[in-house]
Protein backbone atom coordinates (compact mmCIF):
# COMPACT_ATOMS: atom_id res chain seq x y z
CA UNK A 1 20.97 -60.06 -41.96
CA UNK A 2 23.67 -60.87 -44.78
CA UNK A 3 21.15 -59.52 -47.27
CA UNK A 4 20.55 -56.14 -45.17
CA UNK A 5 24.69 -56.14 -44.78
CA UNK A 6 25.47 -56.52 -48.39
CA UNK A 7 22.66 -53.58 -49.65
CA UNK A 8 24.65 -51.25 -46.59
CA UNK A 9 27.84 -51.90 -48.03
CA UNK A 10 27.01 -51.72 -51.82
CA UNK A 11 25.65 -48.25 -50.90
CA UNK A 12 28.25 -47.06 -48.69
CA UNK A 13 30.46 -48.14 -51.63
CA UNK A 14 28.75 -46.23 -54.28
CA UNK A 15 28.89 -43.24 -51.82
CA UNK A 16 32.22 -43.46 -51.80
CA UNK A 17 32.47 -43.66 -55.34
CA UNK A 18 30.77 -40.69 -56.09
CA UNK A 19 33.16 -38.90 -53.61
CA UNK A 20 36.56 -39.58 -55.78
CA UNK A 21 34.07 -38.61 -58.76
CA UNK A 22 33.24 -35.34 -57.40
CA UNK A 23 36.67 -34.84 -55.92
CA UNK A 24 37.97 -34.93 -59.16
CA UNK A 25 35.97 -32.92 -61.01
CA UNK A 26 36.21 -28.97 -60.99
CA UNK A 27 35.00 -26.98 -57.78
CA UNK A 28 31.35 -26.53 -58.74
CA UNK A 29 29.68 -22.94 -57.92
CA UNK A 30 27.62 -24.23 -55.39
CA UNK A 31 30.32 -25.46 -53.11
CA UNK A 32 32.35 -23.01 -51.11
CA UNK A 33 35.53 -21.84 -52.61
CA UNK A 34 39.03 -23.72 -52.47
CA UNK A 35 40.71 -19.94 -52.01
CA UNK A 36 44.08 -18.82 -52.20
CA UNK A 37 45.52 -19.81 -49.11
CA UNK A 38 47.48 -22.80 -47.00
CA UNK A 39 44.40 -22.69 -44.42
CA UNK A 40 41.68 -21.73 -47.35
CA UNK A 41 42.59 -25.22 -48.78
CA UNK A 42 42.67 -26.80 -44.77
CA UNK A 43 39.39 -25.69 -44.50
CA UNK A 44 37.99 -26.66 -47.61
CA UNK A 45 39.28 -29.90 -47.33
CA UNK A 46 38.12 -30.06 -44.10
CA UNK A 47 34.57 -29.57 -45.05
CA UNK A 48 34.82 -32.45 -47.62
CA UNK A 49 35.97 -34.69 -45.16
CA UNK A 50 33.05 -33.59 -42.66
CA UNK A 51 30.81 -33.65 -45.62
CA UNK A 52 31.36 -37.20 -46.58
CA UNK A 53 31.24 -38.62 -43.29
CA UNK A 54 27.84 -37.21 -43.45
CA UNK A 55 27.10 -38.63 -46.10
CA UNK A 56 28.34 -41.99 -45.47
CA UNK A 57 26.14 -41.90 -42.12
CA UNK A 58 23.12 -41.03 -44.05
CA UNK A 59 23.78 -43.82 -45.97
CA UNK A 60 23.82 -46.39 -43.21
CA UNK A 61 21.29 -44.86 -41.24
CA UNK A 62 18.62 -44.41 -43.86
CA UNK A 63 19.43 -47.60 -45.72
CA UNK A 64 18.44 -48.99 -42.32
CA UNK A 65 16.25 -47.33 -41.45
CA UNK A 66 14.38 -48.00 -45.40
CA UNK A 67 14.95 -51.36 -45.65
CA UNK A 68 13.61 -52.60 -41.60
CA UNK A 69 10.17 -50.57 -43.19
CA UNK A 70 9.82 -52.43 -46.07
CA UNK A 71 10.60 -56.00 -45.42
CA UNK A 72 9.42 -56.05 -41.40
CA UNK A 73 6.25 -54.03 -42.08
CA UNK A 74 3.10 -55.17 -40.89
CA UNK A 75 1.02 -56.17 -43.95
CA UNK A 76 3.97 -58.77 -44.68
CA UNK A 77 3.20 -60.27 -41.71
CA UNK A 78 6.04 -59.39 -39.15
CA UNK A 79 5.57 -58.84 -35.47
CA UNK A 80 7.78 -56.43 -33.54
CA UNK A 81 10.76 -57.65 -31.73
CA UNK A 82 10.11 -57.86 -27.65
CA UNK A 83 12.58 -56.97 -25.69
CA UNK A 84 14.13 -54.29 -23.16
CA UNK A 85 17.73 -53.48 -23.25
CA UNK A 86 21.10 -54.64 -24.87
CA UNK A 87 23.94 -53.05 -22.97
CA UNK A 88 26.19 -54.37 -26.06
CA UNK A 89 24.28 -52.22 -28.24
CA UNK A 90 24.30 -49.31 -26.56
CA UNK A 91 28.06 -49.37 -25.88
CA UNK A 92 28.39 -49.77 -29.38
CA UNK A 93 26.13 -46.87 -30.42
CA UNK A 94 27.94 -44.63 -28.19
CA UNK A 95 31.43 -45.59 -28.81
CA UNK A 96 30.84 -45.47 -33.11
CA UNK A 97 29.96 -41.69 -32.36
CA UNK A 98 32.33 -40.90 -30.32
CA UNK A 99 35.22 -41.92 -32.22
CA UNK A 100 33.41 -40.43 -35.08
CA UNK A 101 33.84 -37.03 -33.25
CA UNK A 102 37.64 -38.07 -32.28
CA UNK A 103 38.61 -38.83 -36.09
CA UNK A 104 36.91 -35.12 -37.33
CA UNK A 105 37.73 -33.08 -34.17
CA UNK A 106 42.04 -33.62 -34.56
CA UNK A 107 41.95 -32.06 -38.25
CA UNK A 108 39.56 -29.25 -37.21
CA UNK A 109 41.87 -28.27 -34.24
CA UNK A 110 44.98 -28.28 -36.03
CA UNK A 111 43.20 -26.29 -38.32
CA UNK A 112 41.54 -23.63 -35.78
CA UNK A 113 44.79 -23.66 -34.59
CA UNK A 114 46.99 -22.55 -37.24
CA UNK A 115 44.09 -20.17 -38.16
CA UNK A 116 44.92 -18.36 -34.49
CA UNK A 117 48.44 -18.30 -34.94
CA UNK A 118 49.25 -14.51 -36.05
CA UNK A 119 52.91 -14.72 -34.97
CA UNK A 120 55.73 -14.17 -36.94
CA UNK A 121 53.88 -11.42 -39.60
CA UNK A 122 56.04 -10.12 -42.12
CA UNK A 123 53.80 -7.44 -42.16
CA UNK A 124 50.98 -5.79 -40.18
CA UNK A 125 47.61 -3.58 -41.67
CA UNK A 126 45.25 -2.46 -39.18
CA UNK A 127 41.50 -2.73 -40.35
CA UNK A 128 38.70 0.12 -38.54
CA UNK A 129 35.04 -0.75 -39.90
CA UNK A 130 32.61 2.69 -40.15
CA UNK A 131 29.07 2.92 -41.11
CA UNK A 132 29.74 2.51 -43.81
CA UNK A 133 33.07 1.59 -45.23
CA UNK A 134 36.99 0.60 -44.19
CA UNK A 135 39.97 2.01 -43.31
CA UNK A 136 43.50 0.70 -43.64
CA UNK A 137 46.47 1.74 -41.93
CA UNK A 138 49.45 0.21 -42.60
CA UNK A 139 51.73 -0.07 -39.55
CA UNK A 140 54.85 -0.74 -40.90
CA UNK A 141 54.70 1.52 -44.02
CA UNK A 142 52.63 4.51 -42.29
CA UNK A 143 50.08 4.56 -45.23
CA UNK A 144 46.56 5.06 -44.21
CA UNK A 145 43.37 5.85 -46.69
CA UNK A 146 39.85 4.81 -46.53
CA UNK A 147 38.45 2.39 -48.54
CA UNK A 148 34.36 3.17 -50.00
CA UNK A 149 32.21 1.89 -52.07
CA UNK A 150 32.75 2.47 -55.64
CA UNK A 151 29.72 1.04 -57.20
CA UNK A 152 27.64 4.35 -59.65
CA UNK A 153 24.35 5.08 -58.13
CA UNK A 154 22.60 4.46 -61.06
CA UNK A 155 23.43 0.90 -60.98
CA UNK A 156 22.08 0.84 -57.40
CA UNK A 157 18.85 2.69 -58.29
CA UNK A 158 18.14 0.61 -61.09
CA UNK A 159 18.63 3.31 -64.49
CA UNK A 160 21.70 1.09 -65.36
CA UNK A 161 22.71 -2.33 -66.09
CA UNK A 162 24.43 -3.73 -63.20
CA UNK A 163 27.66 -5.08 -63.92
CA UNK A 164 29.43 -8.34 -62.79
CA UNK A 165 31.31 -6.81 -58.72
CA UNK A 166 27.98 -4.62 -58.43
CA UNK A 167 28.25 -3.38 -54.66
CA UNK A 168 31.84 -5.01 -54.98
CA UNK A 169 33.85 -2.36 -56.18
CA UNK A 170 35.84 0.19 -54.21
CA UNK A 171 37.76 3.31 -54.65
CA UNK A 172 40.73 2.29 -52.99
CA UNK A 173 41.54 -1.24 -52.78
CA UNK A 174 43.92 -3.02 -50.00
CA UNK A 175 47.08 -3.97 -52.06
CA UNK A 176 49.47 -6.73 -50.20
CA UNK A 177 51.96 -8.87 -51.86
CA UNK A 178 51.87 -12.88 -52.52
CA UNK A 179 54.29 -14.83 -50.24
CA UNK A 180 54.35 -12.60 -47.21
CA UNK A 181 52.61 -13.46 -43.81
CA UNK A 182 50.28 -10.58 -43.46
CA UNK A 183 49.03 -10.01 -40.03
CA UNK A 184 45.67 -7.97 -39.66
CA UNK A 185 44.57 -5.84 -36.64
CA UNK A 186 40.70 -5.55 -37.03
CA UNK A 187 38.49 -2.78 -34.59
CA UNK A 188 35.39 -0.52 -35.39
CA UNK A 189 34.75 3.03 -34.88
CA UNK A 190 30.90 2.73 -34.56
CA UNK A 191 29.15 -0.65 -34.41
CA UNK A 192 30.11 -4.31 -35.16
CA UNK A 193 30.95 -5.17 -38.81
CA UNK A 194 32.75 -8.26 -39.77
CA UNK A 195 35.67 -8.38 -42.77
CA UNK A 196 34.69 -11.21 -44.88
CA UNK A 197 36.85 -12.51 -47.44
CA UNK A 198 35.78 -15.73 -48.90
CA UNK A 199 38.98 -16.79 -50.91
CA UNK A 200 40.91 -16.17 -47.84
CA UNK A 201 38.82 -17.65 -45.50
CA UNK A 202 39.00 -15.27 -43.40
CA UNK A 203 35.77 -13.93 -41.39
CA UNK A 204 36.75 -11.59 -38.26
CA UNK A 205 34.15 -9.17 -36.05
CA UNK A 206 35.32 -5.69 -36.28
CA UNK A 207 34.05 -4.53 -32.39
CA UNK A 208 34.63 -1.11 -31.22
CA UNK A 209 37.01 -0.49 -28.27
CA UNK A 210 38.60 -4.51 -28.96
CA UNK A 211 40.95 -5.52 -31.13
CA UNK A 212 41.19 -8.84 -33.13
CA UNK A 213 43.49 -9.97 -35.06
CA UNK A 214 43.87 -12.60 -37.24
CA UNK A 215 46.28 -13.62 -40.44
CA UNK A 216 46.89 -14.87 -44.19
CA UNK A 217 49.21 -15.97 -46.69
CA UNK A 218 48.10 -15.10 -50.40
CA UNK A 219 49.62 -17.77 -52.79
CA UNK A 220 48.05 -15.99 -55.98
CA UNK A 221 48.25 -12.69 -57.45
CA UNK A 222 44.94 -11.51 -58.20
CA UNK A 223 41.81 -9.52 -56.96
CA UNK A 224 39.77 -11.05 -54.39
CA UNK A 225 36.16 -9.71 -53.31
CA UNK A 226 34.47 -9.98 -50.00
CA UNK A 227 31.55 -7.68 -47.73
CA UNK A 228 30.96 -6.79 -44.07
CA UNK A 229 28.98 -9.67 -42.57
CA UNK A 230 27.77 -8.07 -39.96
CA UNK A 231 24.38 -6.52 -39.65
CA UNK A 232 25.93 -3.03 -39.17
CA UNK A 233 22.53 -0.71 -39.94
CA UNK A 234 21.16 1.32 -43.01
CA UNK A 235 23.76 0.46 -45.92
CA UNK A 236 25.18 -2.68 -44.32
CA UNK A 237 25.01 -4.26 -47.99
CA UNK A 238 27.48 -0.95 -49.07
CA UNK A 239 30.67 -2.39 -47.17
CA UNK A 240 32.57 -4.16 -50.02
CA UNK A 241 36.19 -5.52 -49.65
CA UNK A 242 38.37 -5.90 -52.37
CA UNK A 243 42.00 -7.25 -52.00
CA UNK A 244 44.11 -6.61 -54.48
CA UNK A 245 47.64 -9.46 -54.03
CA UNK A 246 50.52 -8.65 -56.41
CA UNK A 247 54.05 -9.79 -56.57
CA UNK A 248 56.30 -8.21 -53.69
CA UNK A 249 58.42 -5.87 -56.63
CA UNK A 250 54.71 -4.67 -57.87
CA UNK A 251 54.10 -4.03 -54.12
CA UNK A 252 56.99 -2.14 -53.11
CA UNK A 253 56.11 -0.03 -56.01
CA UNK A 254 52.74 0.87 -55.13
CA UNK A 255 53.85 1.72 -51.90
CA UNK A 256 56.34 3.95 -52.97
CA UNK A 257 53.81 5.67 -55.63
CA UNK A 258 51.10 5.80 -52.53
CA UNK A 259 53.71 7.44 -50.25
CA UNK A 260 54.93 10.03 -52.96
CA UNK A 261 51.36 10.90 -53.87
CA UNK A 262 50.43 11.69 -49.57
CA UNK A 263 53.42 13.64 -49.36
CA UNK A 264 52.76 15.75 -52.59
CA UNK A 265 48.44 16.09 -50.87
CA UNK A 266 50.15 16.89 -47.93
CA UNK A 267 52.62 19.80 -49.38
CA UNK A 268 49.26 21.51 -51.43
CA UNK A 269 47.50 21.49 -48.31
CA UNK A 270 50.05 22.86 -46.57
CA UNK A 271 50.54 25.22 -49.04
CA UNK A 272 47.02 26.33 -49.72
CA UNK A 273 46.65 26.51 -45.70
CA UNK A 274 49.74 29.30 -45.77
């Protein structure tokens, strides 16, 4: 028994030296992304943690389960245990889950939590999936435009090389600045989609005649890609998302450049219709 306790704990305690290895190494590209955000970061860590618990219980469990097969087997000699209940041992293997569950459930509902929490926006852009691509309105600013995808077709038919965002590019991106708590509306005209935006972690369904809503915080400027995740029909895979953050002076810029370029659209038409 000392023997099977001293193997458990030597590989529990290489387990958990190959965590703080990993931990500190860079983010490798098959692990999900860190992101950009307070709650991208909550959830990543949050999946270490889970992760690692896993792995620890593999450990034990396995090691166990390895180690009873090769030195009880039968060809050594060994005869099964007899016997027909231990209440000890079954309070014990139903209270070590259970507080298990406690110690991973608290992080992952203060972190569902704050995830929920779309109050106090500093701003507010209401998302409409179509089959097949986005629209934006924002609420605040009264700038709306539609947001396709921007990817040539002969990169899609293969007669070109596809690039590095093939199917990720758009016309018109959705530009937001860093710092600001963004607050997103999210409906469909049409059929469920889902705006998926990995950096952000942020995954909402888009469902016609309800509206979601959900929320982020960019910490840093830069362009961040995502797709509809939602079965949504024919060109389902021709829904990309690309989020453009900038600092709040570069924002209020482009806002004032989009607002001056609607209203001069808006005079031509007018004109041309007279």
């Amino acid at each position: 028994m000392a023997r099977t306790a001293k193997a458990l704990g030597s590989g529990l305690a290489g387990a958990w030296v190959w965590a703080l290895a990993g931990a500190a190494q860079a983010v490798q590209p098959y692990n999900m992304p860190v992101g950009v955000t307070e709650i991208s970061r909550e959830v990543y860590d949050l999946h270490m943690i889970i992760f690692w618990i896993c792995v620890a219980i593999g450990v034990v469990v396995f090691g166990a389960m390895f180690y009873s097969i090769l030195k009880h087997r039968k060809s050594k000699g060994h005869e099964p245990a007899q016997f027909h209940e231990s209440t000890t041992v079954e309070i014990i293997w139903t209270v070590i889950p259970f507080a298990i569950l406690i110690f991973m459930a608290v992080p992952a509902a203060k972190t569902l939590i704050q995830m929920y929490d779309a109050s106090d926006a500093d701003m507010t852009v209401k998302i409409t999936g179509y089959q097949w691509k986005w629209k934006y309105d924002y609420v605040d600013e009264g700038i709306s435009f539609y947001s396709n995808l921007a990817t040539p077709a002969d990169q899609i038919y293969a007669s070109a090389k596809k690039d590095d965002n093939y199917l990720l590019e758009v016309d018109n991106e959705l530009v937001v600045p860093v710092g600001k708590r963004i607050r997103f509306l999210i409906t469909a005209d049409d059929v469920i989609h889902a705006w998926w935006v990995p950096d952000l972690a942020v995954k909402k369904d888009a469902i016609p005649g309800f509206i979601n809503d959900f929320w982020t915080k960019i910490d840093k400027p830069g362009v961040y890609r995502g797709q509809c995740a939602e079965l949504c029909g024919r060109y389902h895979g021709f829904m990309p998302i690309v989020v453009r953050a900038v600092e709040p002076a570069e924002y209020e810029q482009w806002v004032a450049e989009h607002k001056a370029k609607s209203m001069a659209e808006a005079d031509a038409d007018a004109a041309e219709a007279g």
